[in-house]
PDB file of N, CA and C in Angstrom:
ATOM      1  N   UNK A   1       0.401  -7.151   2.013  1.00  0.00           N
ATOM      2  CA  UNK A   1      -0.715  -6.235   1.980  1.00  0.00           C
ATOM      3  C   UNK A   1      -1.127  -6.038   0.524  1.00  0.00           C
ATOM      4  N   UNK A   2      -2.335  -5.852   0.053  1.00  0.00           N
ATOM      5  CA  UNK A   2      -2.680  -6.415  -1.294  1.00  0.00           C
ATOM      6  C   UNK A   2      -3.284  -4.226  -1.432  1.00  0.00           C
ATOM      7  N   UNK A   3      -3.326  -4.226  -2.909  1.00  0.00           N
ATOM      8  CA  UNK A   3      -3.939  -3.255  -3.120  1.00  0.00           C
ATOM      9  C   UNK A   3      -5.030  -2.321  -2.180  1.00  0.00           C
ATOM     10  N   UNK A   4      -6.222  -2.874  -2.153  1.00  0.00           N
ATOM     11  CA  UNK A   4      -7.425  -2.565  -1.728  1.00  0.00           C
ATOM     12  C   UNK A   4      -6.667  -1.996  -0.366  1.00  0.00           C
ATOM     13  N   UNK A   5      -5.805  -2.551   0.269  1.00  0.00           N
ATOM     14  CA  UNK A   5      -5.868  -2.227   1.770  1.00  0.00           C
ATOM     15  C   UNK A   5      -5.105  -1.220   1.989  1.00  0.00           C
ATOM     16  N   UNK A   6      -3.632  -0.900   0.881  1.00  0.00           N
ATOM     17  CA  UNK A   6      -2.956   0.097   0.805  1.00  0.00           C
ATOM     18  C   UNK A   6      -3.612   1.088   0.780  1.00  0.00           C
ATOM     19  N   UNK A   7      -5.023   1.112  -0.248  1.00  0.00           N
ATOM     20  CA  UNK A   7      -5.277   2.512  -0.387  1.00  0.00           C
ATOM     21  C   UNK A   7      -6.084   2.934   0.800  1.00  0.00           C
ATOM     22  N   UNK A   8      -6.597   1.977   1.588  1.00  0.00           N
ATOM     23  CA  UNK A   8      -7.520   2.097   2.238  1.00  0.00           C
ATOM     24  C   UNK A   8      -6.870   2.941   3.217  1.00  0.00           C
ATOM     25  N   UNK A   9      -5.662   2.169   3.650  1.00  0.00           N
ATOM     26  CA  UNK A   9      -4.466   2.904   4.924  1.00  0.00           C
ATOM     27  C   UNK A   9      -4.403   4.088   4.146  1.00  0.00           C
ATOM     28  N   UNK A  10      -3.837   4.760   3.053  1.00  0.00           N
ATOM     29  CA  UNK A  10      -3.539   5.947   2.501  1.00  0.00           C
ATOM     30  C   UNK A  10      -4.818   6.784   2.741  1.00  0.00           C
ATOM     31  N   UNK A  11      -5.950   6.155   2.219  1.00  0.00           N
ATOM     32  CA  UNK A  11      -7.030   7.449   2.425  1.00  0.00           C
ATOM     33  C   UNK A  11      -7.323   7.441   3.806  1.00  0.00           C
ATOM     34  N   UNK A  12      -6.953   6.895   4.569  1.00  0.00           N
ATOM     35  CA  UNK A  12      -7.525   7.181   6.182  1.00  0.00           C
ATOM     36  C   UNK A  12      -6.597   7.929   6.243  1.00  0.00           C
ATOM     37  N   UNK A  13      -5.031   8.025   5.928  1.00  0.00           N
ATOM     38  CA  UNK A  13      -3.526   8.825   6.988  1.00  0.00           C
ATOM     39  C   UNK A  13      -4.254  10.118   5.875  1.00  0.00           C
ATOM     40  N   UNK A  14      -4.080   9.901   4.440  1.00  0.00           N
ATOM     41  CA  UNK A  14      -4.309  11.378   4.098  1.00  0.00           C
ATOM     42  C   UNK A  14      -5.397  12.230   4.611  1.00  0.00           C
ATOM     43  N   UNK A  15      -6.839  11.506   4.969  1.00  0.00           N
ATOM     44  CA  UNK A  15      -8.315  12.237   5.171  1.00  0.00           C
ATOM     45  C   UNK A  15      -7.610  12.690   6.860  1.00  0.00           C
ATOM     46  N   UNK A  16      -7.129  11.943   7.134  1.00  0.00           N
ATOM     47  CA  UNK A  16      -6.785  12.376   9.153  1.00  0.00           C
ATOM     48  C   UNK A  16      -5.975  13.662   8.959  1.00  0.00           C
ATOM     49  N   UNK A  17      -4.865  13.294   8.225  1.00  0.00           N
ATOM     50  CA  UNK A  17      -3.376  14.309   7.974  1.00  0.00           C
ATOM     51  C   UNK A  17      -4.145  15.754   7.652  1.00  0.00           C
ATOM     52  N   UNK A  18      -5.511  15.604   7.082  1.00  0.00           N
ATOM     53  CA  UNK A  18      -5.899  17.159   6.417  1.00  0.00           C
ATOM     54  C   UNK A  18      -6.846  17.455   7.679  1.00  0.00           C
ATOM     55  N   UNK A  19      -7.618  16.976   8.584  1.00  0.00           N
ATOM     56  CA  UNK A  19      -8.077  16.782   9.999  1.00  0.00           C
ATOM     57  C   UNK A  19      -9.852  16.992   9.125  1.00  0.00           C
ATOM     58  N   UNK A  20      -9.877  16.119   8.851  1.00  0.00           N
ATOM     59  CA  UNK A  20     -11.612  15.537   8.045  1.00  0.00           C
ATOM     60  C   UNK A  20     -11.939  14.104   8.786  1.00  0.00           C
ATOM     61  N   UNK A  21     -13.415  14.782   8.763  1.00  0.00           N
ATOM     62  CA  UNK A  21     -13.829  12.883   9.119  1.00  0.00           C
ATOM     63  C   UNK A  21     -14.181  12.604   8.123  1.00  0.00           C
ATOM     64  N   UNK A  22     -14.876  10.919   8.372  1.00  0.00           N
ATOM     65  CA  UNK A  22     -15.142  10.431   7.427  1.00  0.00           C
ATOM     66  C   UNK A  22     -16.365  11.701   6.178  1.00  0.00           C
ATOM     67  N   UNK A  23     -17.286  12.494   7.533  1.00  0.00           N
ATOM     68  CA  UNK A  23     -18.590  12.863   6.735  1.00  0.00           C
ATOM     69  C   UNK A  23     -18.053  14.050   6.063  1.00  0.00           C
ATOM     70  N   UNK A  24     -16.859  14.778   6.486  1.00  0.00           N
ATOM     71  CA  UNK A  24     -16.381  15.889   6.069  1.00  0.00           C
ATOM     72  C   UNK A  24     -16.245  15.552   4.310  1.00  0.00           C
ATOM     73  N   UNK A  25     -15.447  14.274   4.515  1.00  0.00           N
ATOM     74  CA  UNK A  25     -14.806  14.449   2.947  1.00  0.00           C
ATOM     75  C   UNK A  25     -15.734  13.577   2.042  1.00  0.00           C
ATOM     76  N   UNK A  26     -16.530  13.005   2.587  1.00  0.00           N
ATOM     77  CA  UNK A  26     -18.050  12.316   1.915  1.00  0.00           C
ATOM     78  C   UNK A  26     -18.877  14.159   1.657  1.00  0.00           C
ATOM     79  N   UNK A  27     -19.162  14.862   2.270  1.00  0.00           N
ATOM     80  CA  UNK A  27     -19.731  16.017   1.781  1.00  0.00           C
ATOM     81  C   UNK A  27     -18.900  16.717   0.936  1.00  0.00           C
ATOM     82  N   UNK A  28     -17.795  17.154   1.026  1.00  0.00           N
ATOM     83  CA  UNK A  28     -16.886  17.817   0.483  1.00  0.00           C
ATOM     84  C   UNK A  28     -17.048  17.051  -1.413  1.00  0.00           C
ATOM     85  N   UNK A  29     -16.846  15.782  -1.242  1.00  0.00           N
ATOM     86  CA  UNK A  29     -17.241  15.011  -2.796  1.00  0.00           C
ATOM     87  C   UNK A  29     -18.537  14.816  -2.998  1.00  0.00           C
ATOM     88  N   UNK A  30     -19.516  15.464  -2.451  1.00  0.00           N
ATOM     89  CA  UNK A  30     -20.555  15.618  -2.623  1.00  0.00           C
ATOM     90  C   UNK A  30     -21.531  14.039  -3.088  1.00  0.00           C
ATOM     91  N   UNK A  31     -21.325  13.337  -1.967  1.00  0.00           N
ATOM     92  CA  UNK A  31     -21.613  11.713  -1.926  1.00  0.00           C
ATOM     93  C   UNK A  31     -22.659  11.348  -0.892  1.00  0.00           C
ATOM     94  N   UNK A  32     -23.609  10.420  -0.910  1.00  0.00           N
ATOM     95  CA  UNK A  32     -24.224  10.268   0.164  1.00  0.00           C
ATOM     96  C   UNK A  32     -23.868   9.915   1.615  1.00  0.00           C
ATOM     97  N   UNK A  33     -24.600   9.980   2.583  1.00  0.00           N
ATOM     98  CA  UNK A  33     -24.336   9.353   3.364  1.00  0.00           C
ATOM     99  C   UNK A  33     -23.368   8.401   3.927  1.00  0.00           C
ATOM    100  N   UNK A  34     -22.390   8.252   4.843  1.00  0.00           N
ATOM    101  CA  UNK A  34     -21.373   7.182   5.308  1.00  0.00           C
ATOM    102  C   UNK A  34     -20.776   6.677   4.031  1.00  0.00           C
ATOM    103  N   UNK A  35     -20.562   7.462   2.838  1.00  0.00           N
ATOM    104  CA  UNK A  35     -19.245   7.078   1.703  1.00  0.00           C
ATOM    105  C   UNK A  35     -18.310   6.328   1.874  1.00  0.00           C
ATOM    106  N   UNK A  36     -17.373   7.398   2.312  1.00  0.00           N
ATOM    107  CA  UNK A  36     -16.328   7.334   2.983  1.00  0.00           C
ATOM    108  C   UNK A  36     -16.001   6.000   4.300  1.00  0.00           C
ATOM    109  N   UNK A  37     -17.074   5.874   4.627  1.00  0.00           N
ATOM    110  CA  UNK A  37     -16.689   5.062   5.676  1.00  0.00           C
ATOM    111  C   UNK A  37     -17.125   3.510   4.865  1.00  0.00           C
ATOM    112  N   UNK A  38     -17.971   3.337   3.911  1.00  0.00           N
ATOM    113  CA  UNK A  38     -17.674   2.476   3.548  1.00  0.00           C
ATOM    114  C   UNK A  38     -16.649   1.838   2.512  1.00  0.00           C
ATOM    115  N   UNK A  39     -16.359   3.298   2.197  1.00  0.00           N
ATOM    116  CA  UNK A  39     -14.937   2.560   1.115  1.00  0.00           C
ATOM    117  C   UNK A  39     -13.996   2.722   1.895  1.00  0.00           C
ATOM    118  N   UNK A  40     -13.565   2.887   3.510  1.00  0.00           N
ATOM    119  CA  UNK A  40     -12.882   2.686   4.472  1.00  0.00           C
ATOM    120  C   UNK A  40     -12.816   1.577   4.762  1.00  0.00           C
ATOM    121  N   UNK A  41     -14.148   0.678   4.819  1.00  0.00           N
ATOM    122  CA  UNK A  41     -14.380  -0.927   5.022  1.00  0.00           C
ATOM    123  C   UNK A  41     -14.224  -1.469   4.055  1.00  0.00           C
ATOM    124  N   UNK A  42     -14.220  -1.047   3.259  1.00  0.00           N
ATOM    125  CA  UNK A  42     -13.971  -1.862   2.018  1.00  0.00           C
ATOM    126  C   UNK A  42     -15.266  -2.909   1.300  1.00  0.00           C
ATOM    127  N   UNK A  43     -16.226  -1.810   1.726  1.00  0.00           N
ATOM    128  CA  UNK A  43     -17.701  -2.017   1.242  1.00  0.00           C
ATOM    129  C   UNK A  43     -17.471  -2.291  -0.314  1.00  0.00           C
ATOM    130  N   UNK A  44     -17.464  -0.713  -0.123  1.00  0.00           N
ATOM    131  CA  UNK A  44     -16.707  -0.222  -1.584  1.00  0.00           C
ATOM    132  C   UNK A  44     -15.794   0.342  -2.409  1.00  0.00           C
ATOM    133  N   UNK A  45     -15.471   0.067  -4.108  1.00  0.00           N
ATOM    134  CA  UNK A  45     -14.580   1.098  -4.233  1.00  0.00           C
ATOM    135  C   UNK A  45     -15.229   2.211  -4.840  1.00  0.00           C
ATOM    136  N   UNK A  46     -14.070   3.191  -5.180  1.00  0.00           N
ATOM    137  CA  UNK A  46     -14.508   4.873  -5.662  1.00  0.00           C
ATOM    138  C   UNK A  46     -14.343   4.425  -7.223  1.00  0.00           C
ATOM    139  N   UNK A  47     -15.266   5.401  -7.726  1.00  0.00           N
ATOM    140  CA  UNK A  47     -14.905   5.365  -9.507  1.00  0.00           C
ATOM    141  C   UNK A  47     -13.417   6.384  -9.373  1.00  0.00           C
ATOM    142  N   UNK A  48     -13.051   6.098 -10.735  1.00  0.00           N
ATOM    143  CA  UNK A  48     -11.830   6.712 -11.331  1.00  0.00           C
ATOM    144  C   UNK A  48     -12.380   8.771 -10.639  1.00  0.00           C
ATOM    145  N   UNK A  49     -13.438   9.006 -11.138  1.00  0.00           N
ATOM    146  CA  UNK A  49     -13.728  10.141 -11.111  1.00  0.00           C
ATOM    147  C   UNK A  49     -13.735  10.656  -9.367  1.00  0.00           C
ATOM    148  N   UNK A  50     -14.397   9.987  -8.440  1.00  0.00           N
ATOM    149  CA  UNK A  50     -14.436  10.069  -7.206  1.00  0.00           C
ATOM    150  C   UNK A  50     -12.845   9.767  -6.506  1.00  0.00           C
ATOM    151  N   UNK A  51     -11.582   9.074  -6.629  1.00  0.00           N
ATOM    152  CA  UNK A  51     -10.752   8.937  -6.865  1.00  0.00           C
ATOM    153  C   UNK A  51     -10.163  10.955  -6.885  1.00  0.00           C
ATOM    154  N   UNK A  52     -10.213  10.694  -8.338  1.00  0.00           N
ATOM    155  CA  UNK A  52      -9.811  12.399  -8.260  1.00  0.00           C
ATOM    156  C   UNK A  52     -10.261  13.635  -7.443  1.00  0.00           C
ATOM    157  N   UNK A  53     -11.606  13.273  -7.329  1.00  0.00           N
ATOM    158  CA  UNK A  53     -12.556  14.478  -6.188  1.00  0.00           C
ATOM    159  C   UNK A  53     -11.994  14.386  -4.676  1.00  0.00           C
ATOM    160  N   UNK A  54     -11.764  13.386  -4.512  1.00  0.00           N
ATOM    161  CA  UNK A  54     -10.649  12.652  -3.140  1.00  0.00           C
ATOM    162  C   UNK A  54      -9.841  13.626  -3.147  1.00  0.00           C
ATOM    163  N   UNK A  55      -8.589  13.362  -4.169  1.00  0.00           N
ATOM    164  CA  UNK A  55      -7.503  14.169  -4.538  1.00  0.00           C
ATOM    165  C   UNK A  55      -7.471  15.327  -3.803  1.00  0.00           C
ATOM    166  N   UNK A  56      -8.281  15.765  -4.766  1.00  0.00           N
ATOM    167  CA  UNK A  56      -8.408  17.270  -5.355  1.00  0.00           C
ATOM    168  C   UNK A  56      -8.730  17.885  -3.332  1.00  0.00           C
ATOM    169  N   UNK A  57      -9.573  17.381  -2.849  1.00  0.00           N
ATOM    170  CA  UNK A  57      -9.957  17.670  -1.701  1.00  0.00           C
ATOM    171  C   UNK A  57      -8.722  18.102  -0.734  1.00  0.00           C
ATOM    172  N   UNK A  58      -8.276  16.385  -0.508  1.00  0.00           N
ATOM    173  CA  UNK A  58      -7.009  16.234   0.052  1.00  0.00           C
ATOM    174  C   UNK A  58      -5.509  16.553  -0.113  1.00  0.00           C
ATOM    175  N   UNK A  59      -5.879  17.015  -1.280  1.00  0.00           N
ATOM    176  CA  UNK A  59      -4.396  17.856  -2.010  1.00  0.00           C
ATOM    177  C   UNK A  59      -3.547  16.636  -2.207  1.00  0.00           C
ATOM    178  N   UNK A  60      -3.464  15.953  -3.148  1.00  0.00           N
ATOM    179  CA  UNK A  60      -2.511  14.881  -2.730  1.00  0.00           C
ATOM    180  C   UNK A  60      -2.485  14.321  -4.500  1.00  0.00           C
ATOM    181  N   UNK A  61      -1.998  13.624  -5.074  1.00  0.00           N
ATOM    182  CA  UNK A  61      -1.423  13.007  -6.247  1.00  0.00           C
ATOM    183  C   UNK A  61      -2.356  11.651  -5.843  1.00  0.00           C
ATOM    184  N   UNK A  62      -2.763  11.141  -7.182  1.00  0.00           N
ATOM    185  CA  UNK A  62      -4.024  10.065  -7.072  1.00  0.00           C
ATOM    186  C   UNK A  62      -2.985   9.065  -6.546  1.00  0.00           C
ATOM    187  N   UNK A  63      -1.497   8.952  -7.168  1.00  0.00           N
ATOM    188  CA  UNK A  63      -0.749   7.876  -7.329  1.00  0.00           C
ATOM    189  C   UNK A  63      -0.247   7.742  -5.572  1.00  0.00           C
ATOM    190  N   UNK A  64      -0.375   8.774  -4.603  1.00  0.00           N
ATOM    191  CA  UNK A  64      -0.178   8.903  -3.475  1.00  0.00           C
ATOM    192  C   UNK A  64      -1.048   7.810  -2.951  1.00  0.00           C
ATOM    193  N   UNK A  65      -2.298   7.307  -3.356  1.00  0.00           N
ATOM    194  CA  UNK A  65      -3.237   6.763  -2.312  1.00  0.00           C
ATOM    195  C   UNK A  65      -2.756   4.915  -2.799  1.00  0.00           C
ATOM    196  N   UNK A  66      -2.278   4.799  -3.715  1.00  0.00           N
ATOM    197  CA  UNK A  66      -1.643   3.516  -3.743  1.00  0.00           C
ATOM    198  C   UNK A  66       0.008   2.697  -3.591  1.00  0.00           C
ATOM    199  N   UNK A  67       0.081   4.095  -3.122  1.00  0.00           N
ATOM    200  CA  UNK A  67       1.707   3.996  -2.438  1.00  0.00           C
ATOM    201  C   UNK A  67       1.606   3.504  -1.712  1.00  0.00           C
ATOM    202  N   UNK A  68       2.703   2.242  -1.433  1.00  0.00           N
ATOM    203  CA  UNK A  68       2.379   1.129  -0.220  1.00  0.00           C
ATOM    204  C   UNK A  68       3.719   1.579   1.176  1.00  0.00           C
ATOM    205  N   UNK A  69       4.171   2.474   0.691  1.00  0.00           N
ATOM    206  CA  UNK A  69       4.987   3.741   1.442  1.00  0.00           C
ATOM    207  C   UNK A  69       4.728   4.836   1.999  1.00  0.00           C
ATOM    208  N   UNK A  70       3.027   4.919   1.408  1.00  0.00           N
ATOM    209  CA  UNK A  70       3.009   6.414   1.549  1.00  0.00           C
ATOM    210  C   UNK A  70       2.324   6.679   3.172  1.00  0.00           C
ATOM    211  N   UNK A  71       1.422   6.064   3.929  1.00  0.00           N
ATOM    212  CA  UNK A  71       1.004   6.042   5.264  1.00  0.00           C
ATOM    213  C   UNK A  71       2.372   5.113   6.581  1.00  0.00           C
ATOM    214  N   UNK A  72       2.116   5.670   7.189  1.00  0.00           N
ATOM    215  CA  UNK A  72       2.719   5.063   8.724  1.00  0.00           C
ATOM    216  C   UNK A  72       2.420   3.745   8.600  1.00  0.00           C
ATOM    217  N   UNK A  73       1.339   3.896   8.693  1.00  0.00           N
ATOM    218  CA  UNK A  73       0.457   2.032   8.927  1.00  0.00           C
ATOM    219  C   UNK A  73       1.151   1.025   7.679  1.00  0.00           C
ATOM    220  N   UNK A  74       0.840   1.446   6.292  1.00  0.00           N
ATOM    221  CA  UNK A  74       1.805   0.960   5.668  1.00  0.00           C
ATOM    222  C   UNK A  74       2.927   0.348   6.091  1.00  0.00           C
ATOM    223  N   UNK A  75       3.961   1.192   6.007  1.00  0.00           N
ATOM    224  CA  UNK A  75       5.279   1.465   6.196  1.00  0.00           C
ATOM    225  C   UNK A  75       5.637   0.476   7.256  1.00  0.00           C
ATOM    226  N   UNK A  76       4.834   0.307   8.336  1.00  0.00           N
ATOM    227  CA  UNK A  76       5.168  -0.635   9.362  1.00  0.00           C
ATOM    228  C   UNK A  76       4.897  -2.151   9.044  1.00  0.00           C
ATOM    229  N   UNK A  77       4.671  -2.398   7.604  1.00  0.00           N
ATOM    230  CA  UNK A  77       4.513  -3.658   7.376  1.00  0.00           C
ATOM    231  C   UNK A  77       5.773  -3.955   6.704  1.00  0.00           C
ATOM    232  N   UNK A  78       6.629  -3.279   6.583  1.00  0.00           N
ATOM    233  CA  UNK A  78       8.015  -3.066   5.794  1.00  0.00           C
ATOM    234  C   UNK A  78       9.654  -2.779   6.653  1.00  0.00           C
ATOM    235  N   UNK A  79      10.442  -3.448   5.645  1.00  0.00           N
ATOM    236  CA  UNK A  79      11.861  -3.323   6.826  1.00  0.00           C
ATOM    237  C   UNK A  79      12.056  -1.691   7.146  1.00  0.00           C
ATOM    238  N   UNK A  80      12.034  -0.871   8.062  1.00  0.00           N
ATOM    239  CA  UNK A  80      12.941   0.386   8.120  1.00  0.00           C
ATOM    240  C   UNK A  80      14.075   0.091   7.426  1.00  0.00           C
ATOM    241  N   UNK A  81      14.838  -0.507   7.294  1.00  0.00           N
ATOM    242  CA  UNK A  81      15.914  -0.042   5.864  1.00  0.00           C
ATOM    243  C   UNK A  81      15.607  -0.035   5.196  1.00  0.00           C
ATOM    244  N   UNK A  82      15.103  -0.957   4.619  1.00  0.00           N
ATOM    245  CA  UNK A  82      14.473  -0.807   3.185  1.00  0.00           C
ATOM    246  C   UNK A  82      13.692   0.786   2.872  1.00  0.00           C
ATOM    247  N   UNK A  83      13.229   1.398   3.717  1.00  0.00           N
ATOM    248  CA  UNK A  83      12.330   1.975   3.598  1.00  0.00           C
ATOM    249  C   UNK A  83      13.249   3.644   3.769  1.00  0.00           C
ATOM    250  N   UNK A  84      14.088   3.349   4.425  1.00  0.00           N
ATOM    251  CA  UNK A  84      15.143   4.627   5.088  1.00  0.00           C
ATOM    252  C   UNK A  84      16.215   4.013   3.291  1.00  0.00           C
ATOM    253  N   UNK A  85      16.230   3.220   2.719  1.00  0.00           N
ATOM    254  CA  UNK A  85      16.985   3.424   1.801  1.00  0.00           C
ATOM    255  C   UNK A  85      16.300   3.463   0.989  1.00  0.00           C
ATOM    256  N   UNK A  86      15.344   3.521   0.265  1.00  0.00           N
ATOM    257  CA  UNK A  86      14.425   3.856  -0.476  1.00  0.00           C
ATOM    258  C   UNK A  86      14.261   5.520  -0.740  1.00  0.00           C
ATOM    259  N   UNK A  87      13.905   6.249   0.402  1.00  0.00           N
ATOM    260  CA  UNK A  87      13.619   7.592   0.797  1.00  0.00           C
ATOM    261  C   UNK A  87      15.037   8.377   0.306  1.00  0.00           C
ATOM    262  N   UNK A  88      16.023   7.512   0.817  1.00  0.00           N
ATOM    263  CA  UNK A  88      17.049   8.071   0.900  1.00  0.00           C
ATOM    264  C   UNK A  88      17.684   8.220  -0.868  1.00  0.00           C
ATOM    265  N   UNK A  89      17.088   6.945  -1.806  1.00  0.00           N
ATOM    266  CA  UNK A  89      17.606   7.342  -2.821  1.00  0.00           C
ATOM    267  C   UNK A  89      16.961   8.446  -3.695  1.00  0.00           C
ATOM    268  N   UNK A  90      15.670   8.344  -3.547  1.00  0.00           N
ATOM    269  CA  UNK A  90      14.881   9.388  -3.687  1.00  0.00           C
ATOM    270  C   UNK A  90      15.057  10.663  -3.328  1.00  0.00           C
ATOM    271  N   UNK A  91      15.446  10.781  -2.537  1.00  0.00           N
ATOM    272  CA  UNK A  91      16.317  12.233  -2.053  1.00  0.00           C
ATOM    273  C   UNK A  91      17.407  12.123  -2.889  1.00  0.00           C
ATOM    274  N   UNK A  92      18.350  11.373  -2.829  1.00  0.00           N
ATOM    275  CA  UNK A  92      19.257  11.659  -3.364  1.00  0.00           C
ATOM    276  C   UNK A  92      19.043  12.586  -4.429  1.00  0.00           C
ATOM    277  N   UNK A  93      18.681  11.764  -5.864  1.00  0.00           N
ATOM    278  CA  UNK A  93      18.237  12.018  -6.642  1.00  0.00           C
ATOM    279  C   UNK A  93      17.706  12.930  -7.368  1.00  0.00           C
ATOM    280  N   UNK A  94      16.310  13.334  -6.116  1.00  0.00           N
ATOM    281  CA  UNK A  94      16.470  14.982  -6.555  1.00  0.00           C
ATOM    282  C   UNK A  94      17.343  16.020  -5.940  1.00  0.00           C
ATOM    283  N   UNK A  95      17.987  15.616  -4.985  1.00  0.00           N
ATOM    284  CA  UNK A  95      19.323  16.714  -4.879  1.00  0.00           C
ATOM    285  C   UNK A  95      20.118  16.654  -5.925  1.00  0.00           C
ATOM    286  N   UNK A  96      20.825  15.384  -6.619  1.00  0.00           N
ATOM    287  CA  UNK A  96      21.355  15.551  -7.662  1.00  0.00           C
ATOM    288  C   UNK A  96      21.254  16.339  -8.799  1.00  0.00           C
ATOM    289  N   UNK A  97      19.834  16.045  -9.066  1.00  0.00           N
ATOM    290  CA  UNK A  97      19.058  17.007 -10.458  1.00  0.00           C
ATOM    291  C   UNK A  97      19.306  18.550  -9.600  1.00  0.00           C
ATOM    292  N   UNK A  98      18.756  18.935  -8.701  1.00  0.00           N
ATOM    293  CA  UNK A  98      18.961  20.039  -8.513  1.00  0.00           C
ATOM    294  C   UNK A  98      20.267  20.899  -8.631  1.00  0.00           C
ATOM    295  N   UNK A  99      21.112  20.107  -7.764  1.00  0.00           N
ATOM    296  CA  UNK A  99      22.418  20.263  -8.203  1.00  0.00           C
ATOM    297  C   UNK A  99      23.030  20.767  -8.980  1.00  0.00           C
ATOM    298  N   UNK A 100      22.876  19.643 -10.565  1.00  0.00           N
ATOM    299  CA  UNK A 100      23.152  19.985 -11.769  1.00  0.00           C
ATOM    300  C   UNK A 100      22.404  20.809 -12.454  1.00  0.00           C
ATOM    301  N   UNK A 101      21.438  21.250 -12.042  1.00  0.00           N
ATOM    302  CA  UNK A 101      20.697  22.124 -12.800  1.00  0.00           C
ATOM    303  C   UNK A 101      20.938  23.779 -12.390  1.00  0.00           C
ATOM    304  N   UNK A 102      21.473  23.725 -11.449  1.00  0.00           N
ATOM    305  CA  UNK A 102      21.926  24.659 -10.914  1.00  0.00           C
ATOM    306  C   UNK A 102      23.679  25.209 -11.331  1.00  0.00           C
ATOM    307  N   UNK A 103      24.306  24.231 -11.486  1.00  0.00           N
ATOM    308  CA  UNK A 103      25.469  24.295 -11.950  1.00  0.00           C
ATOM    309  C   UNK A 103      25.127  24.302 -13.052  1.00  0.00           C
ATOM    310  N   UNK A 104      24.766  24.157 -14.163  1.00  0.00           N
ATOM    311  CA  UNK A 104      24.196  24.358 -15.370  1.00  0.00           C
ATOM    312  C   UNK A 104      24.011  26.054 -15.779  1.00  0.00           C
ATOM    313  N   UNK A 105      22.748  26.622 -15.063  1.00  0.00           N
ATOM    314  CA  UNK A 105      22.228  27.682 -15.008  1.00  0.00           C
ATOM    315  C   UNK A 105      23.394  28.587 -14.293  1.00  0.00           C
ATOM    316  N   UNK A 106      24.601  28.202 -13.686  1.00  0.00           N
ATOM    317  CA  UNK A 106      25.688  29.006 -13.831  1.00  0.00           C
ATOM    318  C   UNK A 106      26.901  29.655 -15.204  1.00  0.00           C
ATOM    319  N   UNK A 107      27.371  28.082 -15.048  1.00  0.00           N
ATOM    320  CA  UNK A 107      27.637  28.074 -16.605  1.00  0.00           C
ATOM    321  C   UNK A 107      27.400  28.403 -17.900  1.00  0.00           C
ATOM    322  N   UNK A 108      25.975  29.093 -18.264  1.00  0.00           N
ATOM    323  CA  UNK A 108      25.498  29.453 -18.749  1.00  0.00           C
ATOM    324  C   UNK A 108      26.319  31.473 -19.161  1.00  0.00           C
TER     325      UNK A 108
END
């Protein structure tokens, strides 16, 4: 799965996940007509700036919409282990930091 299509899956799971249609979040970024649905097709892409207005809408981290992890649809192009160990180190991780930061702020 190449770039363009990751994000494409990401902005459809994120625009659905917040319950927007396409025209909701084309008005909301204050864009013409069927926007959204064409940078869904992959008409077109968004500038850097429209990109962020996305964001900002959808509540979400820009770096979220090119996560090739970050939608269902994604994800199903990928091993479940890989993907359950991935998550899993990531968790780890910040349990760890938390952890120690906490035992830290005791010690203190």
């Amino acid at each position: 799965m190449n770039l363009k299509e990751i994000f494409i899956n990401n902005l459809k799971f994120y625009r659905k996940q917040k319950g927007l249609t396409q025209n909701d979040l084309t008005l909301a970024i204050d864009k013409s007509y069927n926007y959204i649905n064409s940078v869904e097709q992959g008409k077109i892409a968004p500038s850097f700036d429209v990109i962020q207005s996305i964001c900002d809408i959808l509540e979400i981290k820009a770096a979220w919409l090119f996560d090739e992890n970050a939608s269902p649809e994604n994800v199903k192009t990928f091993s479940k282990e890989e993907y359950i160990s991935g998550i899993s180190d990531k968790l780890f991780a910040k349990l760890k930091k938390a952890i120690s930061s906490e035992i830290r702020s005791c010690l203190k």
